[in-house]
Structure formats: C-alpha cells, structure tokens
N, C-alpha and C. Protein backbone atom coordinates (compact mmCIF):
# COMPACT_ATOMS: atom_id res chain seq x y z
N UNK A 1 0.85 -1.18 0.00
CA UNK A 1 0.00 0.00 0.00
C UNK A 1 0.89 1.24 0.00
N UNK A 2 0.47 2.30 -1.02
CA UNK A 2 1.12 3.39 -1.08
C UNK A 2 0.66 4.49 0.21
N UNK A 3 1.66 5.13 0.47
CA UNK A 3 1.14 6.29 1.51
C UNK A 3 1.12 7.74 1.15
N UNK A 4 0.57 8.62 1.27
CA UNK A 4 0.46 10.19 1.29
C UNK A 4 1.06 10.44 2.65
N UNK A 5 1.85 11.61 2.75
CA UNK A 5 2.33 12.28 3.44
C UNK A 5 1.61 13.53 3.63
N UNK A 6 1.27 14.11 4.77
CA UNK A 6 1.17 15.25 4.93
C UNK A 6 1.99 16.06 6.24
N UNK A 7 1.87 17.14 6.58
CA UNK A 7 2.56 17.76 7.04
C UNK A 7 1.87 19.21 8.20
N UNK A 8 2.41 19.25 9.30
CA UNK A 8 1.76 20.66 9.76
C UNK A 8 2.05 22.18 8.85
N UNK A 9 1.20 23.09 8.96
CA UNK A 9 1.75 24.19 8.39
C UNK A 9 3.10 24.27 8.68
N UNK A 10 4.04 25.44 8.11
CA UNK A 10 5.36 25.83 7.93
C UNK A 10 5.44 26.51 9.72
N UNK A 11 6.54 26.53 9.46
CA UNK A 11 6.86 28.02 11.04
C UNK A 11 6.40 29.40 10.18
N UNK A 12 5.95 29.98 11.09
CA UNK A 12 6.12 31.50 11.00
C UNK A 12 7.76 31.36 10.46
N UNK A 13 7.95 32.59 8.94
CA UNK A 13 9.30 32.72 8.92
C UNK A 13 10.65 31.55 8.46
N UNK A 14 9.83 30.03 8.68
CA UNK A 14 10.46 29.03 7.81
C UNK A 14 10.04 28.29 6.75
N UNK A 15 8.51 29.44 5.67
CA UNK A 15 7.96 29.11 4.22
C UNK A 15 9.21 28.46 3.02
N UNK A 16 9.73 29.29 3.24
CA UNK A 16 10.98 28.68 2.16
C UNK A 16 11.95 27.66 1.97
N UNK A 17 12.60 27.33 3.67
CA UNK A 17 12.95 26.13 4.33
C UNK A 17 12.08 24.91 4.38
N UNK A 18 10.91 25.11 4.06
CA UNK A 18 9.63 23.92 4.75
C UNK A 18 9.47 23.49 3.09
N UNK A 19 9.61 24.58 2.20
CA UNK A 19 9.33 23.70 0.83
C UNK A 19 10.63 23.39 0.43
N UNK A 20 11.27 23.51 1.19
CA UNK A 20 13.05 22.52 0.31
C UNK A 20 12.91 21.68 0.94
N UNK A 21 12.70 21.46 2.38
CA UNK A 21 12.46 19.97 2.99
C UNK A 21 11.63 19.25 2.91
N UNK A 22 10.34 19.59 2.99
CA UNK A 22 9.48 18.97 2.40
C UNK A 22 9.02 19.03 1.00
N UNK A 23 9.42 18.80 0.06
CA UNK A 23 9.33 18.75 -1.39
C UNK A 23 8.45 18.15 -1.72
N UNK A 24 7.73 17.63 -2.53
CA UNK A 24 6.89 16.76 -3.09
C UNK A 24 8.02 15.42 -3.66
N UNK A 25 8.55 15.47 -3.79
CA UNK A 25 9.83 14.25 -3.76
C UNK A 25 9.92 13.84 -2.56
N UNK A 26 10.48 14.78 -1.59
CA UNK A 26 10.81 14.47 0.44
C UNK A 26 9.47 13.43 0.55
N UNK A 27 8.09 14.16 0.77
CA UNK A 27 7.55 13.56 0.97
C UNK A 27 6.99 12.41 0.53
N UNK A 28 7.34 12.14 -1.02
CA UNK A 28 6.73 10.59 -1.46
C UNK A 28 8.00 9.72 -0.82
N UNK A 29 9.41 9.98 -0.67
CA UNK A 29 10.67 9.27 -0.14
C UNK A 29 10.00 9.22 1.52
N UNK A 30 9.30 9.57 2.47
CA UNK A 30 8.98 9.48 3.14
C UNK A 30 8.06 8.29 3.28
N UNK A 31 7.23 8.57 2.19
CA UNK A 31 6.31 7.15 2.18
C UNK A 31 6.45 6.41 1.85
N UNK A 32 7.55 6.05 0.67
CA UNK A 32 8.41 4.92 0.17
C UNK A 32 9.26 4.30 1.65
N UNK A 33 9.51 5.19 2.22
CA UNK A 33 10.56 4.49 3.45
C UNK A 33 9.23 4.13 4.50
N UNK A 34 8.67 4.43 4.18
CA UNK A 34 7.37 4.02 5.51
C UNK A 34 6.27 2.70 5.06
N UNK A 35 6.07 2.96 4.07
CA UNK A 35 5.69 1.60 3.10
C UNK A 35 6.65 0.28 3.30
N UNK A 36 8.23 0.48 2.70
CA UNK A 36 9.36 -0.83 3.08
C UNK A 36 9.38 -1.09 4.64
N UNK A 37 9.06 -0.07 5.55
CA UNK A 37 9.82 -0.67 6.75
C UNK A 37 8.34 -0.65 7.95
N UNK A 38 7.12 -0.23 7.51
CA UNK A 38 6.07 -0.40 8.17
C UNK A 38 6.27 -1.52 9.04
N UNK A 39 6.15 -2.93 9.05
CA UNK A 39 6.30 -3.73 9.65
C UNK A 39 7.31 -3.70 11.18
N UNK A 40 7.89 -3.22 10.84
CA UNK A 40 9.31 -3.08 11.23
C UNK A 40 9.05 -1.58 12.61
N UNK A 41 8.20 -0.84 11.79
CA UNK A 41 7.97 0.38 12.65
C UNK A 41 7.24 -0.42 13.65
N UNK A 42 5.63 -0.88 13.15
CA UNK A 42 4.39 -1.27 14.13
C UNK A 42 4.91 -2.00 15.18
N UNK A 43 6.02 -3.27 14.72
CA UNK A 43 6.55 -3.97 15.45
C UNK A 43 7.66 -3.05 17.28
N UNK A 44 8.10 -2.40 16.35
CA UNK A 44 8.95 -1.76 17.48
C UNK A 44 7.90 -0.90 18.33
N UNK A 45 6.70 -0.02 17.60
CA UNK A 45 6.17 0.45 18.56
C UNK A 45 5.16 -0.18 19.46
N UNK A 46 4.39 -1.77 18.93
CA UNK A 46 3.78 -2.46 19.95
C UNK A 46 5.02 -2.72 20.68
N UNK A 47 6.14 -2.77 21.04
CA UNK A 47 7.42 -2.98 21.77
C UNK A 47 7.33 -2.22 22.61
N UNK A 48 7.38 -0.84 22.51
CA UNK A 48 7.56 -0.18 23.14
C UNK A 48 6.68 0.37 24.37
N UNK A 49 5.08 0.13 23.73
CA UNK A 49 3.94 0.26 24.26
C UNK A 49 3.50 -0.89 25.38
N UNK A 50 4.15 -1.87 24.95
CA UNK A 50 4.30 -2.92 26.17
C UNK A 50 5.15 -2.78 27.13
N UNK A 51 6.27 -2.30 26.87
CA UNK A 51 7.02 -2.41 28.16
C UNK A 51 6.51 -1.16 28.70
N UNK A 52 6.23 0.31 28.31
CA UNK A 52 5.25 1.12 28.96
C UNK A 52 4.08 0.46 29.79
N UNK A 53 3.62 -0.05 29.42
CA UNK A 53 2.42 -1.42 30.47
C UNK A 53 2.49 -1.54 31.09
N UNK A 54 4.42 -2.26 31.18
CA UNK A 54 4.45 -3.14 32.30
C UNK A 54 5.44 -2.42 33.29
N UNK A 55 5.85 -1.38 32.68
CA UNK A 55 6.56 0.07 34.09
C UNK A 55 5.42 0.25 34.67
N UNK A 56 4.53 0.80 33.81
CA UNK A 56 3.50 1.51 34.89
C UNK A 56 2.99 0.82 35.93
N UNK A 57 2.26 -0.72 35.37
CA UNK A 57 1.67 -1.61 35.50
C UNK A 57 2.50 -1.67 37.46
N UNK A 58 3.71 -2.01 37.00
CA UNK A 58 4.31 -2.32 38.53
C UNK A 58 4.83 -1.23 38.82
N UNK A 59 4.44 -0.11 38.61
CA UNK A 59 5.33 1.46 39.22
C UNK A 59 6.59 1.17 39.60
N UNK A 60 7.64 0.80 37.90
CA UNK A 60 8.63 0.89 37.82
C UNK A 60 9.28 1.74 36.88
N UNK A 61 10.42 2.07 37.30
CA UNK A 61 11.57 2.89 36.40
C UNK A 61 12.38 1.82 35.27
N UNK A 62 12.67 2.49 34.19
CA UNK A 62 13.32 1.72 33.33
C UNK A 62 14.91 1.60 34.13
N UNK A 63 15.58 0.57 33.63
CA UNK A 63 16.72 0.43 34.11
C UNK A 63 18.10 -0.27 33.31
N UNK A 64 18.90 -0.33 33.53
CA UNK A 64 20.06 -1.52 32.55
C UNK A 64 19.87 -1.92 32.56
N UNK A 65 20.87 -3.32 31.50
CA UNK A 65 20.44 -4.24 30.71
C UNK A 65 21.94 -5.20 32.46
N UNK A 66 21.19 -6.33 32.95
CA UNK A 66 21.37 -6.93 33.78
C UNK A 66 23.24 -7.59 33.00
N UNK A 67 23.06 -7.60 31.93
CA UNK A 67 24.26 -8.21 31.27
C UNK A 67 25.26 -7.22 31.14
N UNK A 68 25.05 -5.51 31.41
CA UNK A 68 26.29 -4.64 31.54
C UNK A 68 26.30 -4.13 33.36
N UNK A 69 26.22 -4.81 34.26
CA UNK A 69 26.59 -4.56 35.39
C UNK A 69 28.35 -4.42 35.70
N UNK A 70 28.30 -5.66 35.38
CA UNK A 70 30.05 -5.96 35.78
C UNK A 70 30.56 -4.30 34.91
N UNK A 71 30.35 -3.65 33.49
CA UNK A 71 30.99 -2.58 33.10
C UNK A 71 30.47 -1.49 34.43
N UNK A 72 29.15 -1.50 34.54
CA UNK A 72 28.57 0.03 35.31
C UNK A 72 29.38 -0.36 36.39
N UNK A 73 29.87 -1.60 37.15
CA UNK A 73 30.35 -1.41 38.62
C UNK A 73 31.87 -0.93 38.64
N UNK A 74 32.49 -1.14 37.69
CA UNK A 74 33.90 -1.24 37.46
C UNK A 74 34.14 0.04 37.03
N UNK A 75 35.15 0.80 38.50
CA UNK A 75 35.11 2.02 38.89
C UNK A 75 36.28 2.48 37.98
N UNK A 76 37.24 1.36 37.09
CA UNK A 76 38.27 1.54 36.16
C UNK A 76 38.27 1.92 35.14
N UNK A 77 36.60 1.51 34.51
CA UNK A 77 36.03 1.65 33.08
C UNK A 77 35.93 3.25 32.74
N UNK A 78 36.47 3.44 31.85
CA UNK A 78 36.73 5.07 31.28
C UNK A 78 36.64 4.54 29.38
N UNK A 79 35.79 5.65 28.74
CA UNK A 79 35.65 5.95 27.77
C UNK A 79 37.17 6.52 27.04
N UNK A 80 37.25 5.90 25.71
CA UNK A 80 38.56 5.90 25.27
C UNK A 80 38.45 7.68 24.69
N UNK A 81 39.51 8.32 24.82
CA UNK A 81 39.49 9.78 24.01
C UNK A 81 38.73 10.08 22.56
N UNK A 82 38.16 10.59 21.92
CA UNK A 82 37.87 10.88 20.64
C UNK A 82 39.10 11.25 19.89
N UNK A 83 38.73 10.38 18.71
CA UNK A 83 40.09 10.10 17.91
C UNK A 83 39.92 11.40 17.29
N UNK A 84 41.42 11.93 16.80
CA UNK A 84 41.11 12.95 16.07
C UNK A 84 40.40 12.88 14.71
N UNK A 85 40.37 12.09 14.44
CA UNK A 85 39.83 11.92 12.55
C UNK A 85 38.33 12.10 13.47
N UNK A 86 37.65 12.17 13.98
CA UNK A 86 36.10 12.21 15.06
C UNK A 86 35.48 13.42 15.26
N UNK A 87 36.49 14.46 15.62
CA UNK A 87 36.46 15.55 16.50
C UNK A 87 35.59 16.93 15.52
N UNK A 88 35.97 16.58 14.73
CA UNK A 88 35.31 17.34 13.42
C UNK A 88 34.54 16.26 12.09
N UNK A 89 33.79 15.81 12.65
CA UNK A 89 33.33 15.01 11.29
C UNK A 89 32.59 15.65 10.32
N UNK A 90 32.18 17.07 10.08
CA UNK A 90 31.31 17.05 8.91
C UNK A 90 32.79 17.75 7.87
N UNK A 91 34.30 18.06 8.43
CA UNK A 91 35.00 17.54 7.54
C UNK A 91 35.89 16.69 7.69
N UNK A 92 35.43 16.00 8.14
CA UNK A 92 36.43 14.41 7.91
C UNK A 92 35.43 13.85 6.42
N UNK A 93 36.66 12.76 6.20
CA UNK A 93 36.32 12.00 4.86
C UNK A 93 35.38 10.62 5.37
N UNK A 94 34.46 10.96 6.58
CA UNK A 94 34.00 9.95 7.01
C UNK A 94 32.50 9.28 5.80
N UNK A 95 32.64 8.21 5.90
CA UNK A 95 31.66 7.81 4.97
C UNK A 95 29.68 8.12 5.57
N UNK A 96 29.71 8.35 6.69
CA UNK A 96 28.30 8.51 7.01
C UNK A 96 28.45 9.23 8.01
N UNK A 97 27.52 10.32 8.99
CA UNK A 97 27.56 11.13 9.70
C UNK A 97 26.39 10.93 10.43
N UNK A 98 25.90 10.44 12.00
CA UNK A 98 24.73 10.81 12.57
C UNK A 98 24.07 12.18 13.00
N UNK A 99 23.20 12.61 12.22
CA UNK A 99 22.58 14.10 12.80
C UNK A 99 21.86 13.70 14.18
N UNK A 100 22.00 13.47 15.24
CA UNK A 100 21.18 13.24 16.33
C UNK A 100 20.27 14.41 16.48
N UNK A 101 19.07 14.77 16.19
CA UNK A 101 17.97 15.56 16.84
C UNK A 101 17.47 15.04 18.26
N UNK A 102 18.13 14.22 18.81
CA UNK A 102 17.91 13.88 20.35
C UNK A 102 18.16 14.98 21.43
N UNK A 103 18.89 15.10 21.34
CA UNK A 103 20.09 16.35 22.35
C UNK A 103 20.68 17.02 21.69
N UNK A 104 20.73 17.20 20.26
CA UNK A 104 21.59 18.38 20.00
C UNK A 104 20.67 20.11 19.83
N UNK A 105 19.29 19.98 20.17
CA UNK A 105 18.46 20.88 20.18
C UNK A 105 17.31 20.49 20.80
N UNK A 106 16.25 22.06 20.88
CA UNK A 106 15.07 21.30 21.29
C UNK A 106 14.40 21.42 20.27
N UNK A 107 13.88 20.70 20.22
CA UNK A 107 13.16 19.81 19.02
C UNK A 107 11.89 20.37 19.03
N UNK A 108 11.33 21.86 18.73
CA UNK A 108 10.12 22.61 18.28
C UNK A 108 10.46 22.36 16.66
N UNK A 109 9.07 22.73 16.26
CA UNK A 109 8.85 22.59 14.88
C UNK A 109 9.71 22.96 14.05
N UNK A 110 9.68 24.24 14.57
CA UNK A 110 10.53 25.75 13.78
C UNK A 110 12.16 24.72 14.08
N UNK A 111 12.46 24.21 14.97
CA UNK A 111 13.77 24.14 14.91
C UNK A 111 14.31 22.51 14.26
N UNK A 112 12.88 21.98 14.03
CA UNK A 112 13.41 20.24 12.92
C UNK A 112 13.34 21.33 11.36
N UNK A 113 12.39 22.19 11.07
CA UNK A 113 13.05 22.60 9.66
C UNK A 113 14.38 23.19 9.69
N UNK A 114 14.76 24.18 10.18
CA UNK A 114 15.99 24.30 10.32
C UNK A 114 16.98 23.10 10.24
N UNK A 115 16.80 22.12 11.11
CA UNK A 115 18.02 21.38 11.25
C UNK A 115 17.94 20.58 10.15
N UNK A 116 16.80 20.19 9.16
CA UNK A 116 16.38 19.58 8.12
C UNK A 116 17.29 20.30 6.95
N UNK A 117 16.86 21.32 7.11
CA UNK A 117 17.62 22.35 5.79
C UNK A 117 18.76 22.29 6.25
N UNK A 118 19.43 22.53 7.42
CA UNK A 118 21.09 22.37 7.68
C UNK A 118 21.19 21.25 7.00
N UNK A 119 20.54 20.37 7.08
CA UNK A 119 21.17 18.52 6.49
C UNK A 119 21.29 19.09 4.80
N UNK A 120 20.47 19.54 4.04
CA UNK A 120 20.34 19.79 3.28
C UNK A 120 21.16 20.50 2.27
N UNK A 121 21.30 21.41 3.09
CA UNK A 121 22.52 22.73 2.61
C UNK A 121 24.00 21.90 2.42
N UNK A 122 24.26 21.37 3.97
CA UNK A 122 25.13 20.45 3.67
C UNK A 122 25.72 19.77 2.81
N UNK A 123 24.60 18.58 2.69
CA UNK A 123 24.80 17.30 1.56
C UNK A 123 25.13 17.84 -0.38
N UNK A 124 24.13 19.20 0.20
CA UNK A 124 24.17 19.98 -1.13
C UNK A 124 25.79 21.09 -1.58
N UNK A 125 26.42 20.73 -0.86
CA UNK A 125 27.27 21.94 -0.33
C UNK A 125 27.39 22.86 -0.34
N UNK A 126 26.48 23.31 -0.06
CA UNK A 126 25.85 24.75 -0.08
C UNK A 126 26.36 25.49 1.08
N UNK A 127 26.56 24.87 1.88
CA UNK A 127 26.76 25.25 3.63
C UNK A 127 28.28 26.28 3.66
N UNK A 128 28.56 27.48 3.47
CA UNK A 128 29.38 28.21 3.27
C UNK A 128 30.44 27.99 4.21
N UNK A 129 30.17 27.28 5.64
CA UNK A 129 31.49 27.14 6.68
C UNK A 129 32.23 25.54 6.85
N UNK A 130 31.98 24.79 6.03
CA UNK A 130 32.32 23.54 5.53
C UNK A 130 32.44 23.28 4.13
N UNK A 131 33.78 22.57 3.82
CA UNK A 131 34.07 21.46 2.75
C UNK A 131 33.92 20.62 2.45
N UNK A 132 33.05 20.07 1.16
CA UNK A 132 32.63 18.96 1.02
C UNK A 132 33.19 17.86 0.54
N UNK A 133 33.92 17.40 1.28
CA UNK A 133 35.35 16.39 1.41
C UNK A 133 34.56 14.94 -0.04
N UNK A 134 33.30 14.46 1.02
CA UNK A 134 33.50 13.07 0.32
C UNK A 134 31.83 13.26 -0.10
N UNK A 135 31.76 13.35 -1.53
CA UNK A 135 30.04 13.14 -1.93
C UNK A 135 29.73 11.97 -1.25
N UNK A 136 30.25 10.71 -1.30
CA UNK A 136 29.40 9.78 -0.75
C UNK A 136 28.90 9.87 1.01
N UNK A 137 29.37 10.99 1.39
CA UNK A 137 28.79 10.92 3.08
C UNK A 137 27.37 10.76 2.98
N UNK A 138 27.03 10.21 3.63
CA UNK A 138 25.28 9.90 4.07
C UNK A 138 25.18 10.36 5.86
N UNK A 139 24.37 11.77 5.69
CA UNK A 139 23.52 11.73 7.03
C UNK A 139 22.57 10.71 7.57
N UNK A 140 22.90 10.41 8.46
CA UNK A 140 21.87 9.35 9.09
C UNK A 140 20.99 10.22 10.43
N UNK A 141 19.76 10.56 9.95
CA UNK A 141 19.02 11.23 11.36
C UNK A 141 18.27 10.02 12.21
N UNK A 142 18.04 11.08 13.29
CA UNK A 142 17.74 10.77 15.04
C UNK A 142 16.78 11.60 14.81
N UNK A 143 15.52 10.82 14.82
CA UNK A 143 14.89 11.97 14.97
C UNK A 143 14.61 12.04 16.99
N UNK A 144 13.61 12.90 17.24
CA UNK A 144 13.80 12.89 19.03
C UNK A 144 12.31 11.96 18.95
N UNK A 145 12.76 10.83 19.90
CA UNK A 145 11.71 9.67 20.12
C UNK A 145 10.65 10.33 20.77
N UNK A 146 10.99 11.09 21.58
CA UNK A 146 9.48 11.69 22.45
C UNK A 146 8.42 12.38 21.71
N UNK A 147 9.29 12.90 20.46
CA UNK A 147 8.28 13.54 19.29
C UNK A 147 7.16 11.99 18.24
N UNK A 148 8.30 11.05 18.26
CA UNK A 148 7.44 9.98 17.26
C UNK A 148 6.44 9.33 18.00
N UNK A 149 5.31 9.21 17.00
CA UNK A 149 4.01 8.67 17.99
C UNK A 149 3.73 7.50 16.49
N UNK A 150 2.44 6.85 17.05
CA UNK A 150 1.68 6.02 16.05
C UNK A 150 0.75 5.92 16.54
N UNK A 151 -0.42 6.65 16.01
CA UNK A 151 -2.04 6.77 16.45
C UNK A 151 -2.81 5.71 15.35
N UNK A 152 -3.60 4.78 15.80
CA UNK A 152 -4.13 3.89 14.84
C UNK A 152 -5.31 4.22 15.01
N UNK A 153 -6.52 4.46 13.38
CA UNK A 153 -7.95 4.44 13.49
C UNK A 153 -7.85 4.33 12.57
N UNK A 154 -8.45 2.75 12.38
CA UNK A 154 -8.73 2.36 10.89
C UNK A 154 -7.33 2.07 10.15
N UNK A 155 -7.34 2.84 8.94
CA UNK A 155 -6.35 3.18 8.03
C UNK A 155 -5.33 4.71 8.58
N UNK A 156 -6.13 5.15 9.34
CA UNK A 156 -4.94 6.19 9.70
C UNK A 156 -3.82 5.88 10.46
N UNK A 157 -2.50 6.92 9.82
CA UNK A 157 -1.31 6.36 11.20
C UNK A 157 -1.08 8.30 11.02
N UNK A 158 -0.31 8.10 12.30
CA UNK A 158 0.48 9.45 12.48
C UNK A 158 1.88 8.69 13.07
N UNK A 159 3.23 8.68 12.54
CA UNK A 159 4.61 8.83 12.49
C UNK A 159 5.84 9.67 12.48
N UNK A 160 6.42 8.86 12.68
CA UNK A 160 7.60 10.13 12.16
C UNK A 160 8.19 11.15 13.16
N UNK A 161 7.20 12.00 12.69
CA UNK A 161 7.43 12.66 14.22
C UNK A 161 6.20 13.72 14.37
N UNK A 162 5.77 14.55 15.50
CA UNK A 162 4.47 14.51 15.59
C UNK A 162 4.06 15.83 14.49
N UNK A 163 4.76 16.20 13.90
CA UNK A 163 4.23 17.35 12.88
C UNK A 163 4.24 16.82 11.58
N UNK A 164 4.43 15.52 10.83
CA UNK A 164 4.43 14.84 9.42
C UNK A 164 3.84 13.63 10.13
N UNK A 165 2.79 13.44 9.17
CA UNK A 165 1.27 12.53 9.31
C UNK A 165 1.67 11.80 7.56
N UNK A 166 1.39 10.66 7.91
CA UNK A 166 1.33 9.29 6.99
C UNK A 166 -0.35 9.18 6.75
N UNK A 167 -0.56 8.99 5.48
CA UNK A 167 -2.12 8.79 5.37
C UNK A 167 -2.05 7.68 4.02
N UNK A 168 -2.78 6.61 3.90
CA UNK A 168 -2.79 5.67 2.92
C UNK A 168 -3.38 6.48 1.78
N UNK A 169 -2.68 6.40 0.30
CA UNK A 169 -3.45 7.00 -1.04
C UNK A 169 -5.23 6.27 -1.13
C-alpha cells in the first residue's frame, strides 16, 4: 500500500525552508521508506507500548540491561578519548555522519526545519562554513523519540514525528 504524506503548516518565517524539505519528492521518499519498513515500525512500537504497560503496571523505572553490570560497577572503566579523525566530522572523509535531533536541540517545529535544511545545505554543499570532502557521506538522522508517535484508526497512522502525518493513497 502506497502512503500520502502530509505535514503541519510551515513556522512563521520558515515558508521557504519547509518547501526545500518537504518537497513533493521528500515527501513521497517518506512514504516509500514508511511503506518498506512499516512492519518493522508497528513492530517496534507495539514494543515499546508494552514495556510502557508493564513500568506503569508495577510502578517501575526503566533500568540496565542486567548483562552490563560488571561494566557500570567497574570504577576503572573510562571511555577511550575521541580520535582525532572524530572531533570534526562534517570535515572528515568519514563515509556517514549521525545528525542526532535527540540532544543536540530542542526539538520545536521551527527548529526540525531548520536542522532539516542544515542537512540539506550540507549534503548539497551549499553550507558556506564547511568542505565537502566526500560526496558519498550519508547523514543518518535521530529523529527525538518523544516527538514519534503512532495513532491507529482504521487506516490512519500518524509517524515520524508529531508534525508529518502518513495517510494511505
């Protein structure tokens, strides 16, 4: 099944940014990637919605994974330095780059187009304070989980994240 994409209005002030990111291309590649990996989504979010259940269920906190204790106890364990080829990756010749929208902002509307069009400008090299070392880099985004939902009625879903809505053609 094919999907339609839709979208909340633009920001105040980000009309021009909102139609380079959301393109009429963006958004059918949106539903092409939501179409291949549907399964894959529903699956992780009945996942997720269960173990929500079963915190609440027993008024518990999430916690580690019982198999990294011995690292959390071991008062020796230290994170190795960031290599220098690391320290600057959007010019390193690195082959892929994570944009995390987790923590690297807060994640209002106005500020996923922005960081959308930063990806953009980028890849495009457009971005006037960087060199575009290696065409083949691929951004890989994060989007922020607290934003992605999946509302089911019927044929409707809402994804992604909570301002771009999935709707079946």
């Amino acid at each position: 099944m094919a999907f339609r994409v839709y979208t909340a209005p633009p920001p105040k002030g980000c009309e021009r940014l909102f139609k380079t990111v959301f393109s009429a291309e963006a958004k059918a590649f949106i539903g092409e990637l939501y179409t291949a990996f549907q399964s894959d989504i529903e699956e992780l979010y009945r996942r997720r919605i269960k173990r929500r259940v079963e915190l609440d269920t027993h008024n518990q906190l999430p916690d580690f994974l019982s198999e990294t204790k011995a690292i959390r106890e071991n008062l020796e364990w230290r994170v190795d330095p960031i290599p220098a080829r690391l320290r600057n990756p959007l010019n390193s010749e690195a082959n892929g780059i994570q944009v995390d929208f987790d923590d690297g902002h807060c994640p209002t509307w106005t500020n996923q187009i922005l960081g959308y069009s930063n990806i953009i400008e980028f890849v495009s090299g457009s971005m006037p304070d960087f060199q575009f070392f290696n065409s083949s880099i691929v951004p890989f985004l994060s989007s922020s989980s607290k934003k992605i939902t999946s509302l089911e009625s019927g044929d409707f879903k809402v994804l992604i994240h909570s301002k771009i809505k999935i709707w079946p053609k």
